[in-house]
Structure formats: C-alpha cells, structure tokens
PDB file of N, CA and C in Angstrom:
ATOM      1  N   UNK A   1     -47.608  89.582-107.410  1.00  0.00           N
ATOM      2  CA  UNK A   1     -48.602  88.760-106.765  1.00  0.00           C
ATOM      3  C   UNK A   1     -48.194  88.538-105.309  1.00  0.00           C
ATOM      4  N   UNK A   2     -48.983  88.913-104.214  1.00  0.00           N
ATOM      5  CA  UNK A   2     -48.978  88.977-103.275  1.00  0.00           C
ATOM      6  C   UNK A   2     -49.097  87.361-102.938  1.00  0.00           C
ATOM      7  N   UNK A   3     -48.224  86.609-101.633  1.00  0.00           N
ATOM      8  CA  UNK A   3     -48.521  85.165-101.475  1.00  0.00           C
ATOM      9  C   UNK A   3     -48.376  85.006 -99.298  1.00  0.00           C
ATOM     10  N   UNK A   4     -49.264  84.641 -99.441  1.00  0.00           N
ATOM     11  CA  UNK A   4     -48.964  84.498 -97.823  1.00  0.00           C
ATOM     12  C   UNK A   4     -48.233  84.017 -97.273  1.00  0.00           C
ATOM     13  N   UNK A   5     -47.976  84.186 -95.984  1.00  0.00           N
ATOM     14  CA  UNK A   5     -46.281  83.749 -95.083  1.00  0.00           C
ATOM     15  C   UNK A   5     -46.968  83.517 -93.746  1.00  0.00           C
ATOM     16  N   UNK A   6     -46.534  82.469 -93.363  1.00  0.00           N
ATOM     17  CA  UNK A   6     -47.057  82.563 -91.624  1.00  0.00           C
ATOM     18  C   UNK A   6     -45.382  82.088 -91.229  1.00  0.00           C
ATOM     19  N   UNK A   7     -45.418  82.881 -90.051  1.00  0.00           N
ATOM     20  CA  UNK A   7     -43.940  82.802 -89.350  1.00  0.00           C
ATOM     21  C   UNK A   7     -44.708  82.623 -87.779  1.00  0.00           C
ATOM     22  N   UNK A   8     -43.973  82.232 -86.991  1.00  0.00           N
ATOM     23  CA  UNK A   8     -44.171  81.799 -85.664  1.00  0.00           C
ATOM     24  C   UNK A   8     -43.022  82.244 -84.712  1.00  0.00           C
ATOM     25  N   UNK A   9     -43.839  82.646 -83.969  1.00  0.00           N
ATOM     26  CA  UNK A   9     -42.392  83.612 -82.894  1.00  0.00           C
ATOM     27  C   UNK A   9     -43.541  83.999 -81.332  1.00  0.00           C
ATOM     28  N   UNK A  10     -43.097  84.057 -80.755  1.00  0.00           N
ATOM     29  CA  UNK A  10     -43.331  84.405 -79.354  1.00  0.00           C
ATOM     30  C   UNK A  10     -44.175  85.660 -79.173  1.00  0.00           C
ATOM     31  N   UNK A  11     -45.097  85.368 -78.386  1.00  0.00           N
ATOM     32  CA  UNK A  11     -45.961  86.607 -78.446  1.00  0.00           C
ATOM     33  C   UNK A  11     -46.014  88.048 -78.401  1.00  0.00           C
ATOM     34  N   UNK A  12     -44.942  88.005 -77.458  1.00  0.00           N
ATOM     35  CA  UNK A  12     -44.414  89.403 -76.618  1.00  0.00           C
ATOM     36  C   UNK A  12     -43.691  89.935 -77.878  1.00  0.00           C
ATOM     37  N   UNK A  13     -43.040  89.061 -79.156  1.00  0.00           N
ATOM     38  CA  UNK A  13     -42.415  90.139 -80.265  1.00  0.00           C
ATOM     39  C   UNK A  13     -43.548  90.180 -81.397  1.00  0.00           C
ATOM     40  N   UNK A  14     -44.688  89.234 -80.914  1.00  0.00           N
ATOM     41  CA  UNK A  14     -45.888  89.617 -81.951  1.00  0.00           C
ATOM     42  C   UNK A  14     -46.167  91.243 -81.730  1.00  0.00           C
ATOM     43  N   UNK A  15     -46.798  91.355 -80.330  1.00  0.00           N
ATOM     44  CA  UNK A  15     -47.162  92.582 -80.029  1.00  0.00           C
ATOM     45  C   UNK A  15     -46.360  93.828 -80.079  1.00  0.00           C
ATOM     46  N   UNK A  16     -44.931  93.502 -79.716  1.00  0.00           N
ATOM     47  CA  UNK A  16     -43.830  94.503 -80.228  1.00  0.00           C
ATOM     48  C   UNK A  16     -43.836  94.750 -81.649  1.00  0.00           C
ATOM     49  N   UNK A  17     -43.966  93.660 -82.681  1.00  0.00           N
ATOM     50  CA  UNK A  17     -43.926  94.065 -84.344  1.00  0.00           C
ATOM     51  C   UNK A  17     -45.353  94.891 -84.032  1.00  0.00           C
ATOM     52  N   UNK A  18     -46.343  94.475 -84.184  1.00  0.00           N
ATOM     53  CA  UNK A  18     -47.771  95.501 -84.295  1.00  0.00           C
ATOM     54  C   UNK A  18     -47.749  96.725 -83.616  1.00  0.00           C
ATOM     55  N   UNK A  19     -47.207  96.987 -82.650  1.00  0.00           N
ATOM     56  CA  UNK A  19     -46.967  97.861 -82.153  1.00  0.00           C
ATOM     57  C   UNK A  19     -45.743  98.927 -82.397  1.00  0.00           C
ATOM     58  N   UNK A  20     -44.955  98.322 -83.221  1.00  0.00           N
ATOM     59  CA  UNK A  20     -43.903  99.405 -84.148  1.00  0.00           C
ATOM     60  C   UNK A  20     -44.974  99.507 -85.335  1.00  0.00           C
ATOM     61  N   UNK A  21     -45.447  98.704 -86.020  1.00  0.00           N
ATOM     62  CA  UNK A  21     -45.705  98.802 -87.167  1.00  0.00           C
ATOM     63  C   UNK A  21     -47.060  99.859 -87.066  1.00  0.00           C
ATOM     64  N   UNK A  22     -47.548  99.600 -86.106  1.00  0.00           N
ATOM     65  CA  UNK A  22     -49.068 101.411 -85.927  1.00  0.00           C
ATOM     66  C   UNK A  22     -48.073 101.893 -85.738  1.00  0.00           C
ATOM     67  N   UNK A  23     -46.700 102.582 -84.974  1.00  0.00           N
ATOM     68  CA  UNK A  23     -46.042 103.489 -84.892  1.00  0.00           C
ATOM     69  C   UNK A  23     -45.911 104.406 -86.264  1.00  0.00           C
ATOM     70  N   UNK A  24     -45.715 103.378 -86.938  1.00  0.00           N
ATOM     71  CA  UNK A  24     -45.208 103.625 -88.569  1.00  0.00           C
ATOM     72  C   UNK A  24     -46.171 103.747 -89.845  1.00  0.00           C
ATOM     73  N   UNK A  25     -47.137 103.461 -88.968  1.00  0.00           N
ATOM     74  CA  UNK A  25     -48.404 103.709 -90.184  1.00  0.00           C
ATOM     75  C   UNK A  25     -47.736 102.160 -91.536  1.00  0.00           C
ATOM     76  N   UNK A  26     -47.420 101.329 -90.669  1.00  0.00           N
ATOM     77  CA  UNK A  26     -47.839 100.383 -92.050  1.00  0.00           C
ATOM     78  C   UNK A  26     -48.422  98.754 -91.229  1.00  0.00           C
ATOM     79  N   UNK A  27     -48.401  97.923 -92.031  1.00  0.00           N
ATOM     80  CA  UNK A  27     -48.762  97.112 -91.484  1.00  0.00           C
ATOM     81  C   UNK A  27     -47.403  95.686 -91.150  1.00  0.00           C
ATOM     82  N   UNK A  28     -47.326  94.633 -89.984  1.00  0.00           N
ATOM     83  CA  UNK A  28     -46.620  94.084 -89.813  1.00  0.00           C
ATOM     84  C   UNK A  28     -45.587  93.796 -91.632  1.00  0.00           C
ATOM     85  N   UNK A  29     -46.641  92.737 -92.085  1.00  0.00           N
ATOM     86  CA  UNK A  29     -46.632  92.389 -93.509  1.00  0.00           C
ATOM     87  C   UNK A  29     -45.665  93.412 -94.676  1.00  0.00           C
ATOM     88  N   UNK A  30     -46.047  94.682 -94.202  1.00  0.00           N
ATOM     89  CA  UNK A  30     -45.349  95.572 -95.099  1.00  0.00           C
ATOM     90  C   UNK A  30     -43.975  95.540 -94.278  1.00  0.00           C
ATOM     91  N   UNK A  31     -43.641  95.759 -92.952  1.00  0.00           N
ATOM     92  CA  UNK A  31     -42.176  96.024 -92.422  1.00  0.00           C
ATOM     93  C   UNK A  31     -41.144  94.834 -92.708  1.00  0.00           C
ATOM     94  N   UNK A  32     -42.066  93.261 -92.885  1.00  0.00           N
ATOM     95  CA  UNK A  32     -41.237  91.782 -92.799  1.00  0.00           C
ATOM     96  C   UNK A  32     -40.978  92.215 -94.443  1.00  0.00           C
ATOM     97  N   UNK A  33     -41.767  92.308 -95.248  1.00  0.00           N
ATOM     98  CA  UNK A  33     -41.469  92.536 -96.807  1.00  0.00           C
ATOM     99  C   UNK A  33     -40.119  93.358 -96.871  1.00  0.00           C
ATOM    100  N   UNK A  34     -40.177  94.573 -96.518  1.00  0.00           N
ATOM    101  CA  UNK A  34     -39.260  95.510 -96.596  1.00  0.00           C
ATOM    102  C   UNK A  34     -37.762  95.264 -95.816  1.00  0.00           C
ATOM    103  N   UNK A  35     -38.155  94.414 -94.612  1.00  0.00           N
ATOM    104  CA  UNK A  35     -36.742  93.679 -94.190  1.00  0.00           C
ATOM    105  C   UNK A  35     -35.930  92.854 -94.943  1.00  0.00           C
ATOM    106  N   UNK A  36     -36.763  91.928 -96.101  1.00  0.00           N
ATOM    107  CA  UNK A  36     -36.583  91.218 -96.917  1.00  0.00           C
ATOM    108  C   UNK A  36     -36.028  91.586 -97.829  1.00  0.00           C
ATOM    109  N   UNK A  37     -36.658  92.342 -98.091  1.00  0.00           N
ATOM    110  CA  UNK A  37     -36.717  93.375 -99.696  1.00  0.00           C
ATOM    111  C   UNK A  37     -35.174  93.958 -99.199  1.00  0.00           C
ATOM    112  N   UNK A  38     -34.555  94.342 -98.124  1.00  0.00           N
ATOM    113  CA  UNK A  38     -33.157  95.280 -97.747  1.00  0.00           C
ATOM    114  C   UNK A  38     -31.973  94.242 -97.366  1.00  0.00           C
ATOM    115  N   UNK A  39     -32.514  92.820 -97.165  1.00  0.00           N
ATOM    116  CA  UNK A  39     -31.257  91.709 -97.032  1.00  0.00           C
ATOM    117  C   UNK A  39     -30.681  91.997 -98.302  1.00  0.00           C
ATOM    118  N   UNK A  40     -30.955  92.003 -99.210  1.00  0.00           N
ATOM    119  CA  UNK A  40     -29.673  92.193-100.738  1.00  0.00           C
ATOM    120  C   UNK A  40     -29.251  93.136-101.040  1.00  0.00           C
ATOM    121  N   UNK A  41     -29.595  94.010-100.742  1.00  0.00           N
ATOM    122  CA  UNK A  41     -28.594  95.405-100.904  1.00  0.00           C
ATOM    123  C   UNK A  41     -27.874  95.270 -99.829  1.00  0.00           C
ATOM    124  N   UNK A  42     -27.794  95.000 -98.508  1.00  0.00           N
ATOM    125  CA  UNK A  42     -26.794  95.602 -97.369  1.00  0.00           C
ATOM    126  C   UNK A  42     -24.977  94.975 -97.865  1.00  0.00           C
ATOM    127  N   UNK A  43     -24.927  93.516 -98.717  1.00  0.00           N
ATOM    128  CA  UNK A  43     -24.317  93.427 -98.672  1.00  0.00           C
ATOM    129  C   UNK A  43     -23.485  94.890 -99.548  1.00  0.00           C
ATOM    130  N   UNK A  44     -22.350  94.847 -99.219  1.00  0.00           N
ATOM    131  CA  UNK A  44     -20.580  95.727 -99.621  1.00  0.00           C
ATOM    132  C   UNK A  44     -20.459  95.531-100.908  1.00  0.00           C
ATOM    133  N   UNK A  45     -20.232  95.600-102.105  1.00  0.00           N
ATOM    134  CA  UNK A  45     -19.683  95.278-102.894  1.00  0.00           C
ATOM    135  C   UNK A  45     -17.945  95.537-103.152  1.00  0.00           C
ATOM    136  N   UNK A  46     -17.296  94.779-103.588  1.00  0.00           N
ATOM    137  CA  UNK A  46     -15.924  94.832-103.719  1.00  0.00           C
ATOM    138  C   UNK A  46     -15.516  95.961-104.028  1.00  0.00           C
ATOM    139  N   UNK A  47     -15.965  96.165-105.365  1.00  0.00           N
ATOM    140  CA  UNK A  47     -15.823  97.588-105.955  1.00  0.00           C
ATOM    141  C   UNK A  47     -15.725  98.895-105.062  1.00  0.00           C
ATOM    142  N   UNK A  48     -16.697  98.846-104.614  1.00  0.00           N
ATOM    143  CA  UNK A  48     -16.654  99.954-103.231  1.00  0.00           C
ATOM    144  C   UNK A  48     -15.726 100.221-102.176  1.00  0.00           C
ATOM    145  N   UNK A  49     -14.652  99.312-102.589  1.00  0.00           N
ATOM    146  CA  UNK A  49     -14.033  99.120-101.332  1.00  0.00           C
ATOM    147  C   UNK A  49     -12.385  99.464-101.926  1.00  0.00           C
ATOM    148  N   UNK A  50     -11.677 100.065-101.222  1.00  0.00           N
ATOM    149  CA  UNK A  50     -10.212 100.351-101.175  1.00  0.00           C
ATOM    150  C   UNK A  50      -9.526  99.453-101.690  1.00  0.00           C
ATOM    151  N   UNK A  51      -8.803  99.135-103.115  1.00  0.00           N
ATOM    152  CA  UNK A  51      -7.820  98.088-103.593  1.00  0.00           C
ATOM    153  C   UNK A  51      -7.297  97.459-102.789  1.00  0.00           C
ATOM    154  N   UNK A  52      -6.411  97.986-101.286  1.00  0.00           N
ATOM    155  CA  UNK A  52      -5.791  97.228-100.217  1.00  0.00           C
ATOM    156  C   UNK A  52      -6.626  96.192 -99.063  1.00  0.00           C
ATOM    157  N   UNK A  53      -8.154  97.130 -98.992  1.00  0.00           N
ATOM    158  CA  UNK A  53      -9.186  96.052 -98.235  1.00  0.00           C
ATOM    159  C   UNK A  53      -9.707  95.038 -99.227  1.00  0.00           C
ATOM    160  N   UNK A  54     -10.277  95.400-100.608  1.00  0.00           N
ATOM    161  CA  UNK A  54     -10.459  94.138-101.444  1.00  0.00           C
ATOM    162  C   UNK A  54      -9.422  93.042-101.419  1.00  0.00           C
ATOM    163  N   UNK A  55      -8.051  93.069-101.364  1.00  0.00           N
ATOM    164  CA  UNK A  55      -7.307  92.124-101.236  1.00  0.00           C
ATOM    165  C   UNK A  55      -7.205  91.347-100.198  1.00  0.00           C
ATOM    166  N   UNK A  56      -7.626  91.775 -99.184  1.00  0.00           N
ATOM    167  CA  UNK A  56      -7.821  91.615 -97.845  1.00  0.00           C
ATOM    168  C   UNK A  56      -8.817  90.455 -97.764  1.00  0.00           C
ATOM    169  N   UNK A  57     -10.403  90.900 -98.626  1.00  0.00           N
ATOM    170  CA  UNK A  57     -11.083  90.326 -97.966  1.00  0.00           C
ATOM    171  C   UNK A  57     -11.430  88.949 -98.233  1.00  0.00           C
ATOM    172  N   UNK A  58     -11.389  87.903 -97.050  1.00  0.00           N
ATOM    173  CA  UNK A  58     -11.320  86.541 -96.770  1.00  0.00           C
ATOM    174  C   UNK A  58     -10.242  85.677 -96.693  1.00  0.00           C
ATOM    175  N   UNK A  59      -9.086  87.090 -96.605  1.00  0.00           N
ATOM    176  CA  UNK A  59      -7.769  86.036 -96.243  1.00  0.00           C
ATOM    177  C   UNK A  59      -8.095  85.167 -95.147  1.00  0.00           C
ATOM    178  N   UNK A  60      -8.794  85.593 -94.229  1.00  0.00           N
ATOM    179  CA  UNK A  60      -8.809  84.747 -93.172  1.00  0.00           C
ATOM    180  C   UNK A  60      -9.789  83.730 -92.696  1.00  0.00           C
ATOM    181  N   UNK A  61     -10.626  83.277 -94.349  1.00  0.00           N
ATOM    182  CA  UNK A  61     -11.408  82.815 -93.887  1.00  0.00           C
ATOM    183  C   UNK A  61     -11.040  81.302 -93.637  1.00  0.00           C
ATOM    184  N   UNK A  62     -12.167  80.689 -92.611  1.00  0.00           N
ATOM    185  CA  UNK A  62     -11.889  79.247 -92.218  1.00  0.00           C
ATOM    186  C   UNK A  62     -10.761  78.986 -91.215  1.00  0.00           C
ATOM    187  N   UNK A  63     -10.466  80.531 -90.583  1.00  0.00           N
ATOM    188  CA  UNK A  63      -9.188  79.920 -90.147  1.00  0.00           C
ATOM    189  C   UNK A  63      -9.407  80.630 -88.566  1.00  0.00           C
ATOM    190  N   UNK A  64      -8.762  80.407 -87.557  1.00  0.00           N
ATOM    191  CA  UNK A  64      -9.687  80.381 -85.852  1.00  0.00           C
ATOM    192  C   UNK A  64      -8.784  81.317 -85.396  1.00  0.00           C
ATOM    193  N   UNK A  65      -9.099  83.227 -85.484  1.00  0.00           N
ATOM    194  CA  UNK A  65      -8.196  83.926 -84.793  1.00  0.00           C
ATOM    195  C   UNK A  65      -8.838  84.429 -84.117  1.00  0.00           C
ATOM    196  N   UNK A  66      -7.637  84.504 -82.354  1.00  0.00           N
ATOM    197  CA  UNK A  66      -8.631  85.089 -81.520  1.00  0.00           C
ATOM    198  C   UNK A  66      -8.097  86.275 -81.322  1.00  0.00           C
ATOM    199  N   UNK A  67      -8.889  86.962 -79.939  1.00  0.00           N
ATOM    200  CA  UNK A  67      -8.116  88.429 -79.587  1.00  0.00           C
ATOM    201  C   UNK A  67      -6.648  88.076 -78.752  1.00  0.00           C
ATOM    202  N   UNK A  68      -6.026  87.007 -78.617  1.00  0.00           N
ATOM    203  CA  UNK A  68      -5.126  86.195 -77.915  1.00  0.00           C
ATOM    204  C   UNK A  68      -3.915  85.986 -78.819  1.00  0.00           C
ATOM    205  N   UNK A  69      -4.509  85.731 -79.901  1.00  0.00           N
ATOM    206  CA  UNK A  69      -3.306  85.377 -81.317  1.00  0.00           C
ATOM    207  C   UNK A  69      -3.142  86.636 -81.611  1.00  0.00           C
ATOM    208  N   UNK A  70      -3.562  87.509 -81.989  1.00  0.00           N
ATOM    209  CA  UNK A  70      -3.773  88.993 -82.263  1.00  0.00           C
ATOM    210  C   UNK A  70      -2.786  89.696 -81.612  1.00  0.00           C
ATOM    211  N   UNK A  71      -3.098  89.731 -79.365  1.00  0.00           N
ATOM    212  CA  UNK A  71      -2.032  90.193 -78.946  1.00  0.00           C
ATOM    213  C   UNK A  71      -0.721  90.027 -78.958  1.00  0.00           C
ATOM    214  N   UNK A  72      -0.806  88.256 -78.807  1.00  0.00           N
ATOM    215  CA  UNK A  72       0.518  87.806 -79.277  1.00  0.00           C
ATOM    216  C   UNK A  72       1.791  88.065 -80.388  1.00  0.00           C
ATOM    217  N   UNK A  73       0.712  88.324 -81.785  1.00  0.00           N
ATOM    218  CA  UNK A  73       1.427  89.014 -83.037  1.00  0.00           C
ATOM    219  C   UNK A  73       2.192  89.885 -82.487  1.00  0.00           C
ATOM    220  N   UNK A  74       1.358  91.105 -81.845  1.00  0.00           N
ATOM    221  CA  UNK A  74       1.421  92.549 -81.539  1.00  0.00           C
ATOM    222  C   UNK A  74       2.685  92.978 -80.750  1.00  0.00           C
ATOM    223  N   UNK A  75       3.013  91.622 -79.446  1.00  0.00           N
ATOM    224  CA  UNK A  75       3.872  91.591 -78.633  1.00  0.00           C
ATOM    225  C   UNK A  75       5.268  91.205 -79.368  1.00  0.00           C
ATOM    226  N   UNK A  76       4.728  90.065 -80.027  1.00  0.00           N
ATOM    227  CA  UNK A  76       6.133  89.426 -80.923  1.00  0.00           C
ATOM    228  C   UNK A  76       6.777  91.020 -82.099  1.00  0.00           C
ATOM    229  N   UNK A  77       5.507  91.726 -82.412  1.00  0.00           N
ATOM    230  CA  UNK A  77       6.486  92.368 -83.706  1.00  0.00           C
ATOM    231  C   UNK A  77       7.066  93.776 -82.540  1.00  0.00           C
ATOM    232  N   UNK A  78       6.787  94.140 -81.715  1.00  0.00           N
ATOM    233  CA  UNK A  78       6.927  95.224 -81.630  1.00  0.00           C
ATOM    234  C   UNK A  78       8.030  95.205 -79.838  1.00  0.00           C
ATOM    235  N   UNK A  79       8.024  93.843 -79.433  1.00  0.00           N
ATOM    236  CA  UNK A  79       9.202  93.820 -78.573  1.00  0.00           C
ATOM    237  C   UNK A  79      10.526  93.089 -78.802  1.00  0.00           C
TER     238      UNK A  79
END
C-alpha cells in the first residue's frame, strides 16, 4: 500500500531531484523510495569482515582521537 510523504527542502534541489529523476525515466517518488529501500542493506555485516577487523570494530568508540594523537603514537613507537 502506497502512503504519501511530503518532505520540504529548497527549491533549487526540488528541480535538481525532477530533473535527475526524467534523466532516469522514473519519477521523484520512485528514486526517495529506492534511497530508502538501500539505507538497510549498505550497512557491513560482521561476518563479512576479516576476524582481525571484526575485533576491531568499535574499540574506539566514544572515545576523541585525532590526526594529532595518531601522529604522536607514530612518533613515540617508532623514535
């Protein structure tokens, strides 16, 4: 069942969506669906991923590293 959506955005990317979307032979409605419809697949799944990067991933979360702490490591292990 099809249900309506009104979204609000600036004109100049109104006319840019309609204007990709005749590019493409579909209509706005069909490209926002299909953007939608592709947010849940993009994520990675674990599985997919190298035993050494799965372990990896979110060690670092919550925690504030910059490209500064990074060099610093880099300098400390290797001089």
């Amino acid at each position: 069942m099809n249900t309506k959506l009104t979204l609000r955005m600036d004109e100049a990317l109104i006319q840019q969506a309609k204007s990709e979307a005749s590019r493409r032979g579909k209509s706005v409605s069909q490209m926002v669906g299909e953007f939608f419809g592709a947010l849940g697949s993009v994520q990675i799944k674990r599985s997919t991923l190298p035993p050494i990067t799965t372990s990896l991933v979110g060690a670092l979360k919550g925690r504030r590293v910059s490209e500064a702490d990074y060099k610093k490591h880099l300098k400390e292990k290797y001089l």
